[in-house]
N, C-alpha and C. Protein backbone atom coordinates (compact mmCIF):
# COMPACT_ATOMS: atom_id res chain seq x y z
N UNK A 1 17.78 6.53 9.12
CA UNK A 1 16.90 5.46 8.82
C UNK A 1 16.38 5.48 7.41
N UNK A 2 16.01 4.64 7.09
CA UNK A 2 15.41 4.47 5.67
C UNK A 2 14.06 4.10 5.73
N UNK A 3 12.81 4.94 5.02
CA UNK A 3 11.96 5.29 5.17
C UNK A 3 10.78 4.27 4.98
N UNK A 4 11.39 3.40 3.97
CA UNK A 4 11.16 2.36 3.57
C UNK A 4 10.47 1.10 4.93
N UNK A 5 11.42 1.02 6.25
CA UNK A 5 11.35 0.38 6.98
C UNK A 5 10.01 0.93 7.63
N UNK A 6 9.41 1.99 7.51
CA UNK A 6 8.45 2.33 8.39
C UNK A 6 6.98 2.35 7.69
N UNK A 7 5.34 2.24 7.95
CA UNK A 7 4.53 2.28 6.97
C UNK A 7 4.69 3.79 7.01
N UNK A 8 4.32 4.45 6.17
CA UNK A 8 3.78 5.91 5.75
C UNK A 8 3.08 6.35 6.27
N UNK A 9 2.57 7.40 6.84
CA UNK A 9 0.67 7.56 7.04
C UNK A 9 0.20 7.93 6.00
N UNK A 10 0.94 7.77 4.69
CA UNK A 10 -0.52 7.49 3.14
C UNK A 10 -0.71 5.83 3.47
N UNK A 11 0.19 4.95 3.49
CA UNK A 11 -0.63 3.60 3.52
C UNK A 11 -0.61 3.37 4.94
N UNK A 12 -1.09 3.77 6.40
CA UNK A 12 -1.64 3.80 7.03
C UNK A 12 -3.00 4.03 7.39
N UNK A 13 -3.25 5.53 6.47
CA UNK A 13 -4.26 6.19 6.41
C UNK A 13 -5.13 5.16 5.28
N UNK A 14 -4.63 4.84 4.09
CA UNK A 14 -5.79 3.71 3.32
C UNK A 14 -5.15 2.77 3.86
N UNK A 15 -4.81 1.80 4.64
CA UNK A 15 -5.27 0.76 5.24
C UNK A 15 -6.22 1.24 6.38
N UNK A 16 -6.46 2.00 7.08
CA UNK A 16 -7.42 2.27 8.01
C UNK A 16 -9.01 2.57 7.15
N UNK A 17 -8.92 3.11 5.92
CA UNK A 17 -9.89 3.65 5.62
C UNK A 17 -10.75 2.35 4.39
N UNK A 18 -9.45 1.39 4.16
CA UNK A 18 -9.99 0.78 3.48
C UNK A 18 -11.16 -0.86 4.48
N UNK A 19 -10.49 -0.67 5.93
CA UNK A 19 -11.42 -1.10 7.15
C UNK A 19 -12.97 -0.19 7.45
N UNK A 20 -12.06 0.88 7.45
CA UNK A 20 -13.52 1.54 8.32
C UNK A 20 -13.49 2.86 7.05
N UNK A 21 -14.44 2.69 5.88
CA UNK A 21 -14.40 4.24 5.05
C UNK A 21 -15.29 5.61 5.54
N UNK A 22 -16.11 5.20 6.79
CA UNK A 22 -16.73 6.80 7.27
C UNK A 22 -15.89 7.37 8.33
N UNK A 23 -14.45 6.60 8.27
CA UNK A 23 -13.29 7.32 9.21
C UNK A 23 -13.17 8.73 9.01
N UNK A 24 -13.40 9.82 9.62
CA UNK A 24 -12.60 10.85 9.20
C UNK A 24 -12.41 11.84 10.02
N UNK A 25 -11.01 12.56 10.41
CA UNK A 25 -10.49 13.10 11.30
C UNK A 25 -10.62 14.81 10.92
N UNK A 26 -10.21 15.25 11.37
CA UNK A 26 -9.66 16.58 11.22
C UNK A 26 -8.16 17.05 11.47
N UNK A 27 -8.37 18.29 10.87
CA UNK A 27 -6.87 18.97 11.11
C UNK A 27 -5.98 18.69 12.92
N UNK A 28 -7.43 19.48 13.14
CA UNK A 28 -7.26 19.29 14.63
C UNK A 28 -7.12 18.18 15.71
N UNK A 29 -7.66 16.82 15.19
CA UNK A 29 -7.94 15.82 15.70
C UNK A 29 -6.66 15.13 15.07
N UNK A 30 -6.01 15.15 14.49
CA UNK A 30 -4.98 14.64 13.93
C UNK A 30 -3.23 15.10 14.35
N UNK A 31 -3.91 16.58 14.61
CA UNK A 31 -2.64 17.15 15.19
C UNK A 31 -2.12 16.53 16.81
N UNK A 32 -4.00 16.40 17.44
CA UNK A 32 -3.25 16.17 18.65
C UNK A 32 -3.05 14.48 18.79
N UNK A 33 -3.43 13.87 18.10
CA UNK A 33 -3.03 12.29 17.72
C UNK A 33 -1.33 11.92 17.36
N UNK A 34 -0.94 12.89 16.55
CA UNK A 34 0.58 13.37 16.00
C UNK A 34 1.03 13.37 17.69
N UNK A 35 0.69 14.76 18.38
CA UNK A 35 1.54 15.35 19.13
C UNK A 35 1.43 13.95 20.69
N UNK A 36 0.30 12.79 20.68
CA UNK A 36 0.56 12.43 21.64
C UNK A 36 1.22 10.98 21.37
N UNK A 37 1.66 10.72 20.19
CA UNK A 37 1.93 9.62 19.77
C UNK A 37 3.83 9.81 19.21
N UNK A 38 4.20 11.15 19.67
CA UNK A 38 5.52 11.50 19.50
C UNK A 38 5.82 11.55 17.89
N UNK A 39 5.41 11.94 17.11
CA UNK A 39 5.35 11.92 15.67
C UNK A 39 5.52 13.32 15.01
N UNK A 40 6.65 13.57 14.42
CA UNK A 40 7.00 14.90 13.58
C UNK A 40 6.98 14.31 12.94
N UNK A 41 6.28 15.66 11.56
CA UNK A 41 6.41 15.26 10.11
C UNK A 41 7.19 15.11 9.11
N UNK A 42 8.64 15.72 10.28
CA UNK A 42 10.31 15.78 9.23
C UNK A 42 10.00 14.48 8.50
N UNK A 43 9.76 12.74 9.56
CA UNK A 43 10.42 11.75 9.04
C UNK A 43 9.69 10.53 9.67
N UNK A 44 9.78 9.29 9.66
CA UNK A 44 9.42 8.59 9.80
C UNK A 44 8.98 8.01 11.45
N UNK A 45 8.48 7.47 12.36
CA UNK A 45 8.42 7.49 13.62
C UNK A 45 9.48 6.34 13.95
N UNK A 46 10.15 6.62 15.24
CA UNK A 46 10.92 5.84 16.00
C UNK A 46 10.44 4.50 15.65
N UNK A 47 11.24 3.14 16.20
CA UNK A 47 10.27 2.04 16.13
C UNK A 47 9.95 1.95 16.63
N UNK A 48 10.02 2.35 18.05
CA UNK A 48 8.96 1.79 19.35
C UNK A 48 7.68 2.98 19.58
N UNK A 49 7.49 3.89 18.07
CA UNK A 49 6.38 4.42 17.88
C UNK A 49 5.48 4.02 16.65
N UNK A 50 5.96 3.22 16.08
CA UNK A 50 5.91 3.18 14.58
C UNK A 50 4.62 2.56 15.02
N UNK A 51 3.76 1.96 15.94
CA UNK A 51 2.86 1.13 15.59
C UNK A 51 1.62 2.24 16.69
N UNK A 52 1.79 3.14 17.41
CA UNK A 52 1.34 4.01 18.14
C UNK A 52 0.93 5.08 17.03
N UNK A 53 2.15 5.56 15.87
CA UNK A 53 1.82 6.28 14.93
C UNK A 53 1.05 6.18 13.77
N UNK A 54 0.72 4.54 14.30
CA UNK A 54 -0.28 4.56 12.55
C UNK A 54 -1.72 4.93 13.06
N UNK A 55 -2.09 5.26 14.40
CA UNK A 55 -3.76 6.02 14.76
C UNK A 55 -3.35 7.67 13.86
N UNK A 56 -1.92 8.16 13.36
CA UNK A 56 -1.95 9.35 13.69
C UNK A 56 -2.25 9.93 11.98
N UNK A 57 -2.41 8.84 11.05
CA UNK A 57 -2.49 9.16 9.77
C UNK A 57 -4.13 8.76 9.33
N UNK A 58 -5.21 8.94 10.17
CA UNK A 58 -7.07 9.17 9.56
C UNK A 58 -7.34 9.63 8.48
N UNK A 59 -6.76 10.71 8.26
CA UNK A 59 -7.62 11.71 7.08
C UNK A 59 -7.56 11.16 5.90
N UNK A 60 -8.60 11.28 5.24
CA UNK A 60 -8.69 10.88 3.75
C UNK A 60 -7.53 12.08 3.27
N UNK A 61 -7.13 11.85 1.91
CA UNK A 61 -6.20 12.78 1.46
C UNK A 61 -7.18 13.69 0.99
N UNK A 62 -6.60 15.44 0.81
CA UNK A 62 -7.50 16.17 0.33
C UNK A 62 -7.98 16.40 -0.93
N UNK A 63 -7.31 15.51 -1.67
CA UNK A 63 -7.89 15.62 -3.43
C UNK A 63 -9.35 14.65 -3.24
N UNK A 64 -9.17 14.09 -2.03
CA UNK A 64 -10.17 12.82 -2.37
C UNK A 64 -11.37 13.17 -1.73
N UNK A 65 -11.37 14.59 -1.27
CA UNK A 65 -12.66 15.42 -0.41
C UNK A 65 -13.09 16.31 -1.31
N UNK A 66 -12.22 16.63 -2.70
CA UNK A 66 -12.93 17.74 -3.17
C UNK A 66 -13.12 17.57 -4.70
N UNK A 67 -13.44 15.87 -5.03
CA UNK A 67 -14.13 15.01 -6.05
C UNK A 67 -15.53 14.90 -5.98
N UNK A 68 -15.90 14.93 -6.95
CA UNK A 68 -17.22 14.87 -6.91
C UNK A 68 -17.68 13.66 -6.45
N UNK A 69 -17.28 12.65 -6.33
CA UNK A 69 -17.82 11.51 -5.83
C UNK A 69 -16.43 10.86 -4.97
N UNK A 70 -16.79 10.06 -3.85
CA UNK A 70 -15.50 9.76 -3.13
C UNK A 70 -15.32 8.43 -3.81
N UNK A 71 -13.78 8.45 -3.76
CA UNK A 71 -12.98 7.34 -4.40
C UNK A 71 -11.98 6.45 -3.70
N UNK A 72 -12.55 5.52 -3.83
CA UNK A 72 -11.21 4.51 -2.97
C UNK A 72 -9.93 4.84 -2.47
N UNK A 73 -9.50 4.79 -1.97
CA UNK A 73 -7.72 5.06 -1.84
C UNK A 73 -6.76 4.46 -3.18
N UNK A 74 -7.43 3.07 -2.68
CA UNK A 74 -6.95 2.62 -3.74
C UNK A 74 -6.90 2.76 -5.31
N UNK A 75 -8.10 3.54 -5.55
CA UNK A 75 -8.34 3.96 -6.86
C UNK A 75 -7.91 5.02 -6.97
N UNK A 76 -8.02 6.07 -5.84
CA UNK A 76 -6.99 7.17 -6.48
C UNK A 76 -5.54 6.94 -6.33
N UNK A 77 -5.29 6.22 -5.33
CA UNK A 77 -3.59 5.62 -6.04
C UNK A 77 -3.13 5.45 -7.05
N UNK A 78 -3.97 4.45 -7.81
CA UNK A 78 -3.73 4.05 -8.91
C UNK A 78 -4.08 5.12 -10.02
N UNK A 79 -5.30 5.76 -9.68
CA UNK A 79 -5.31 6.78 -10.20
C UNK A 79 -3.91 7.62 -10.39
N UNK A 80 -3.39 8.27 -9.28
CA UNK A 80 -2.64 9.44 -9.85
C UNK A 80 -1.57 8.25 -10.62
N UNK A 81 -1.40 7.51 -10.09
CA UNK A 81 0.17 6.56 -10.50
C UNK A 81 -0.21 6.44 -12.01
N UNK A 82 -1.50 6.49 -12.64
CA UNK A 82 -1.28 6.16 -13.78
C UNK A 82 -1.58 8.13 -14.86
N UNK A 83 -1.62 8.71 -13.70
CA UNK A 83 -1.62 10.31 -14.34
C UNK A 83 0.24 10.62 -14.96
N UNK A 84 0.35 9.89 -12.94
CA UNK A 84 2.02 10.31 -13.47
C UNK A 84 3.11 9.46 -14.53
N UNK A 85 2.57 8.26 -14.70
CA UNK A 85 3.90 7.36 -15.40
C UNK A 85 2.78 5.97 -15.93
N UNK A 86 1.78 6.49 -17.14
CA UNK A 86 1.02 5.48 -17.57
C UNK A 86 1.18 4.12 -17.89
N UNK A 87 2.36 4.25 -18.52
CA UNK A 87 3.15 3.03 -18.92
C UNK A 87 3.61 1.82 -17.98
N UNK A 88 4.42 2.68 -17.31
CA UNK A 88 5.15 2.06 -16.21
C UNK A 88 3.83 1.38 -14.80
N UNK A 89 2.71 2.58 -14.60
CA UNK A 89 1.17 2.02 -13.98
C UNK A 89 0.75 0.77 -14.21
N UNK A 90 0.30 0.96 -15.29
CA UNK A 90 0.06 -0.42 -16.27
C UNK A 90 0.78 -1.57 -16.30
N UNK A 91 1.98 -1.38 -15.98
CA UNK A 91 2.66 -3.04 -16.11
C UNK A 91 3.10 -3.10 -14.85
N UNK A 92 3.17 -2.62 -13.81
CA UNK A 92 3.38 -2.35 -12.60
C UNK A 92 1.81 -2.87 -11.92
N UNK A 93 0.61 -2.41 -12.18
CA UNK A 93 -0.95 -2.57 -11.76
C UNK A 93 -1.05 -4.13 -12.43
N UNK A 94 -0.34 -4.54 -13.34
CA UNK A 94 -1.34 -5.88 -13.82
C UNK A 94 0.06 -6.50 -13.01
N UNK A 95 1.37 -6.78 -12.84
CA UNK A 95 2.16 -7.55 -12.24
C UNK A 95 1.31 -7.86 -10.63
N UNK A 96 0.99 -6.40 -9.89
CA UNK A 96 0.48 -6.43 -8.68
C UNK A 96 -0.66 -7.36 -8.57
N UNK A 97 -1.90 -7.41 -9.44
CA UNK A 97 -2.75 -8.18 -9.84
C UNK A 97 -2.79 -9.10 -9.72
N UNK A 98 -1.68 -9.22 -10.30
CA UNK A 98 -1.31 -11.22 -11.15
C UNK A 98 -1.18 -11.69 -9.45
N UNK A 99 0.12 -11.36 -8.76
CA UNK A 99 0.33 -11.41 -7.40
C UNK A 99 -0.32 -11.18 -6.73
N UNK A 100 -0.97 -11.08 -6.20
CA UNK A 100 -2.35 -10.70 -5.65
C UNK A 100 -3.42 -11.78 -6.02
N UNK A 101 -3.38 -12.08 -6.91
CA UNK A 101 -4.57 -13.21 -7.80
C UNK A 101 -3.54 -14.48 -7.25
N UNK A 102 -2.42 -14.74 -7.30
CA UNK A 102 -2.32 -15.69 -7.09
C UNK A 102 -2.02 -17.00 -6.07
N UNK A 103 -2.08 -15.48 -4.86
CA UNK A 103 -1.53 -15.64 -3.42
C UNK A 103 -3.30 -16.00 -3.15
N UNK A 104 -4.29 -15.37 -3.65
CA UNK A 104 -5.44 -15.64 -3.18
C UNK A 104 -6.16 -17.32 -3.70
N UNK A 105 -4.85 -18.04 -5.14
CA UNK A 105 -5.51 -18.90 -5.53
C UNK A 105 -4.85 -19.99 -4.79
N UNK A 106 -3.85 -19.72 -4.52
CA UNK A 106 -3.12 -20.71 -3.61
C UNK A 106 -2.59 -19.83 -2.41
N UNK A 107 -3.32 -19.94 -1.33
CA UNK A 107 -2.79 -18.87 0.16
C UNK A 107 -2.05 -19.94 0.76
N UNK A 108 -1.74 -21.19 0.97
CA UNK A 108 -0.46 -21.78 1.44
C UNK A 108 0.57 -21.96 0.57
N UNK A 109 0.66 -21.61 -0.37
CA UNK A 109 2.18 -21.55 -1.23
C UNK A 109 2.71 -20.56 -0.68
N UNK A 110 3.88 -20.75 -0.17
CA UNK A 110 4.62 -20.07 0.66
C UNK A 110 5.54 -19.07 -0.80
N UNK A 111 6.05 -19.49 -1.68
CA UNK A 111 6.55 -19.07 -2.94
C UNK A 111 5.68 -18.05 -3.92
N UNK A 112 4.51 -18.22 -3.55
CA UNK A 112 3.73 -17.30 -4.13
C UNK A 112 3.72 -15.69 -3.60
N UNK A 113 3.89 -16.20 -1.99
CA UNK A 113 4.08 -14.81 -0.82
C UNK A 113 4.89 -14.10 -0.79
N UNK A 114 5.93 -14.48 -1.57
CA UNK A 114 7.28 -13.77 -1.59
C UNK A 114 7.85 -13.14 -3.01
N UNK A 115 8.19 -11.83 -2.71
CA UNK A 115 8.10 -11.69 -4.21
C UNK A 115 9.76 -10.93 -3.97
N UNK A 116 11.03 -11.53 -4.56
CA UNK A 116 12.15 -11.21 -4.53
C UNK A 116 12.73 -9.89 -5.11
N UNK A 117 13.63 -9.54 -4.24
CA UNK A 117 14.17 -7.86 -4.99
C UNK A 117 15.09 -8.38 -5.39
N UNK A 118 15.92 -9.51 -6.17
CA UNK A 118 16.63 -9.96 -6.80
C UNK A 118 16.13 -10.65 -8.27
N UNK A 119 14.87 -10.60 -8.15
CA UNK A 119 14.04 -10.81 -9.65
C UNK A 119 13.90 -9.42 -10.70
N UNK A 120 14.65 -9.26 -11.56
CA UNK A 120 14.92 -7.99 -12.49
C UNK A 120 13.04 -7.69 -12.76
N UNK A 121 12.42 -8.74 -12.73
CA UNK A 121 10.64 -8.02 -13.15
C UNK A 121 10.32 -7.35 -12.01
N UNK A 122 10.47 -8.05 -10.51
CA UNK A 122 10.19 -7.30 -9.24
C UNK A 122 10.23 -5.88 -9.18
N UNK A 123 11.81 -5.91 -9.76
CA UNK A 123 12.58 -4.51 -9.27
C UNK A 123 12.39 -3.66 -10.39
N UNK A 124 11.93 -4.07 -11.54
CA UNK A 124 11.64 -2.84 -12.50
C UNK A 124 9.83 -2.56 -12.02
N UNK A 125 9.26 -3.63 -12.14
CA UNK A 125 7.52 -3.25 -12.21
C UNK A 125 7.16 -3.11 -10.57
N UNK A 126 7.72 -3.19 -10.07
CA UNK A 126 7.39 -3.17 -8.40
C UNK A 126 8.44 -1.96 -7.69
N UNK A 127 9.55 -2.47 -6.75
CA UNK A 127 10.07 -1.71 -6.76
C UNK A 127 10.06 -0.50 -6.99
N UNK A 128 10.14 -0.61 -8.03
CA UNK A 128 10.80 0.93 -9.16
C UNK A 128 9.57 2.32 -8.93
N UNK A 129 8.30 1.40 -8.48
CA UNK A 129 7.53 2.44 -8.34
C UNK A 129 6.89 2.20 -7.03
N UNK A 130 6.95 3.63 -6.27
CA UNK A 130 6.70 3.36 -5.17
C UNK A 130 4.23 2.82 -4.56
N UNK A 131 4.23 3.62 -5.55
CA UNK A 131 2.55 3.05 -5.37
C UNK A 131 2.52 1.77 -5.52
N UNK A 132 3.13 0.92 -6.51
CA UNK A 132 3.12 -0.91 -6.44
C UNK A 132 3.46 -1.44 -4.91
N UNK A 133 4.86 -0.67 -4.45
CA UNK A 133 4.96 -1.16 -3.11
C UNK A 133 3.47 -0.43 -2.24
N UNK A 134 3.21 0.48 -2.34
CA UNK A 134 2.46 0.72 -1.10
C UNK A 134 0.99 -0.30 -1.27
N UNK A 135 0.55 -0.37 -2.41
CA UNK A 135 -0.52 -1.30 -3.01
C UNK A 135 -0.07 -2.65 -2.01
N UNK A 136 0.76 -3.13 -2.28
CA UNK A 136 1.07 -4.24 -1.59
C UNK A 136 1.70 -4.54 -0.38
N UNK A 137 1.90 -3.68 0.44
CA UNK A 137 2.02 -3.36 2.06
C UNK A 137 0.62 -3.10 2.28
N UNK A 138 -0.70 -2.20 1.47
CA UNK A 138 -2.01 -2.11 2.24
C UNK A 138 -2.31 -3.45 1.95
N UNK A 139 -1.82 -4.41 1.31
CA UNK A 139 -2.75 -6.22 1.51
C UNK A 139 -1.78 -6.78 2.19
N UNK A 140 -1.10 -6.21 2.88
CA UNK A 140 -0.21 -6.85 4.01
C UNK A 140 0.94 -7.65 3.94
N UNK A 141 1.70 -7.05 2.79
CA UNK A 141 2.81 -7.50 2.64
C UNK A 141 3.86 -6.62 3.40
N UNK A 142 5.03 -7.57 4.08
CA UNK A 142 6.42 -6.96 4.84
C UNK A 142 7.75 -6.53 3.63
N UNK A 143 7.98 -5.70 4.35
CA UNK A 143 9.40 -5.37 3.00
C UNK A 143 10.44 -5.62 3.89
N UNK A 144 11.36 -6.61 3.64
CA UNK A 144 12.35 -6.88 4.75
C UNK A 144 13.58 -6.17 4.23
N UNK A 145 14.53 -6.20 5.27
CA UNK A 145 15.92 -5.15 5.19
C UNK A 145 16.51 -5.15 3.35
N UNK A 146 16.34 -6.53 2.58
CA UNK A 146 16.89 -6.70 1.74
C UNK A 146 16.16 -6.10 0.37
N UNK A 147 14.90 -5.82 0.90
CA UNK A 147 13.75 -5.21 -0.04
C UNK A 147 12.87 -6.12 -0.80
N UNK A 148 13.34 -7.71 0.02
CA UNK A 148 12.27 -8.45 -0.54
C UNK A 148 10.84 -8.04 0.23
N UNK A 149 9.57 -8.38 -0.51
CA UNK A 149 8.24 -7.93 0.28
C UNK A 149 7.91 -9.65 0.58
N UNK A 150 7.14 -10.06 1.58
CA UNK A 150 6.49 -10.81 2.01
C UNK A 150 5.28 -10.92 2.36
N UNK A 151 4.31 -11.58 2.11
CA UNK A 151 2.77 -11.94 2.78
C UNK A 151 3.05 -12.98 4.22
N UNK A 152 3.39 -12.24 5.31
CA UNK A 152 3.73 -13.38 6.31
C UNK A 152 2.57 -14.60 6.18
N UNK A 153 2.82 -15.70 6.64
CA UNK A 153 1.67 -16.69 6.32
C UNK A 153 0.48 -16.18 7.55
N UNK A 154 0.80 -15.58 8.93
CA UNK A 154 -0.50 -15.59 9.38
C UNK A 154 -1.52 -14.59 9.44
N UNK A 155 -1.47 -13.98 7.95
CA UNK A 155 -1.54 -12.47 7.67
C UNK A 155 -3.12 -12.97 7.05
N UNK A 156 -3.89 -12.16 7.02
CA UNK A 156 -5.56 -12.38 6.61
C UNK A 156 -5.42 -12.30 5.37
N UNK A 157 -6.15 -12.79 4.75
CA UNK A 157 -6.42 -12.88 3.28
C UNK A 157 -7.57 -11.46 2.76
N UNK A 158 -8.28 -11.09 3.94
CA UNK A 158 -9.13 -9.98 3.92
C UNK A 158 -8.55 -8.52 3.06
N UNK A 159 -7.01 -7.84 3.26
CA UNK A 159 -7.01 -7.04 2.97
C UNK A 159 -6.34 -6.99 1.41
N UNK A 160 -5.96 -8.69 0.99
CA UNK A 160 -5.49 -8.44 -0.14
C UNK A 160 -6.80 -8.13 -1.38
N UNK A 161 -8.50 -9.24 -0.49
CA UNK A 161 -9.32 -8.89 -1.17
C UNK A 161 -9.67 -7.65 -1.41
N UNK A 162 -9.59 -6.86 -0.23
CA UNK A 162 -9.71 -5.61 -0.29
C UNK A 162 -9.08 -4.32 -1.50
N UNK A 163 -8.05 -4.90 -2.12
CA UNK A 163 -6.62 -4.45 -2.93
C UNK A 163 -7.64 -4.66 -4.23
N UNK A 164 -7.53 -5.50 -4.32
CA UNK A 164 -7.81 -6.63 -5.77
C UNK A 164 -9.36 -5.92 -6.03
N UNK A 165 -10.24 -5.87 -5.14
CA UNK A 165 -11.95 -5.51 -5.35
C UNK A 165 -11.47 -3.66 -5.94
N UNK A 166 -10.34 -3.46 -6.10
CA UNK A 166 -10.19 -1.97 -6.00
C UNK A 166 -9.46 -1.31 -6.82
N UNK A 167 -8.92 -2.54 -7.46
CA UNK A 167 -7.71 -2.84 -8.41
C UNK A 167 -8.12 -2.11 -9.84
N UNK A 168 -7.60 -1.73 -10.27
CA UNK A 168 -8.21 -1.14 -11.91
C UNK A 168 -7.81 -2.44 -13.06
N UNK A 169 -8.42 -3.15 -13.88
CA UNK A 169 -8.10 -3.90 -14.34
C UNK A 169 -7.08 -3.26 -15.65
N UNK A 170 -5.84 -3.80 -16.03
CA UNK A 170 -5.11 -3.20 -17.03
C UNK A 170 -5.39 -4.02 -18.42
N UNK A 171 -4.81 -3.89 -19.37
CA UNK A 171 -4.73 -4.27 -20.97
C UNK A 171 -3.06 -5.01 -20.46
N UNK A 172 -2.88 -6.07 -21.42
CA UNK A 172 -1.26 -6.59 -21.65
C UNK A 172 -0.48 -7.20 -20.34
N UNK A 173 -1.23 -7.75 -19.55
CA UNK A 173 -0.67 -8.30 -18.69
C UNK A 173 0.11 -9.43 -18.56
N UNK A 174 1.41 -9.32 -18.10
CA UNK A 174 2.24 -10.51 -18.40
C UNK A 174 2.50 -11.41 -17.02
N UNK A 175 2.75 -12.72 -17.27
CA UNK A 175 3.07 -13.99 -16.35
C UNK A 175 4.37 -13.37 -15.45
N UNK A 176 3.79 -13.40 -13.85
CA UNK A 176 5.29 -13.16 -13.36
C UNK A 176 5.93 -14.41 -13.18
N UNK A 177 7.28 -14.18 -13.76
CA UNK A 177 7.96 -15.55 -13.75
C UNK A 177 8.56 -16.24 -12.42
């Protein structure tokens, strides 16, 4: 399977936390959530667990317990993404933005919801890095077999605000075409 098809329990875990942020599990409380929801950590869950397995990813991550002040998911996403590959963060964080800004300025443009893996900007500033995709699966976008992502239309507008209120604003942001 390709890993891709399944959410993660990192964007399980901040989509849960970016709902409810005094969520927090333990080692222990997590293990037996894992063990009753059929979930090893080799790989991704079956599909007819995949939606049983997203109770099994709670915990805040542990860099984000031993900050001096607690930080969004989303901000330390973006955070490390821009520790590891600044450049690429940056034009990757303001593309997400733009998309994000513009699905919220028009939420029935169906063309706005869809953002193609056959568009060379997609697949270099999106794509290419996997925190842009997860950024935009926690506001509820689908990644279908072909690797286009989608905002299905009857999807809440709630969690993209959620994205965007959390968003780091970048320098040099360009028009996605």
């Amino acid at each position: 399977g390709n890993n891709e098809e399944y959410m993660g329990a990192e964007e399980v875990s901040a989509y849960l936390r970016l709902r409810l942020p005094a969520l927090d599990f333990g080692a222990a409380e997590l293990a037996a959530i894992n063990k009753a929801a059929g979930v090893t950590v080799a790989g991704p869950p079956p599909p007819a667990q995949a939606a049983t397995a997203a109770a099994a990813a709670l915990a805040p991550p542990p860099e984000a317990k031993a900050s001096a002040g607690p930080k969004h998911h989303v901000e330390q996403l973006c955070a490390d993404f821009r520790k590891r590959d600044k450049r690429g963060a940056d034009a990757a964080l303001a593309t997400v933005r733009q998309a994000l800004t513009r699905v919220i300025e028009k939420p029935s443009e169906p063309k706005l919801r869809y953002l193609k893996a056959s568009n060379p900007r997609v697949r270099s500033e999106i794509l290419a890095h996997p925190e842009a995709v997860s950024l935009l699966r926690l506001s509820g976008f689908v990644r279908h077999d072909n690797g286009d992502l989608e905002l299905p239309p009857p999807a809440p507008l709630t969690a993209v605000h959620n994205v965007l209120e959390h968003l780091p604003h970048v320098a040099g942001a360009k028009n996605v075409a």
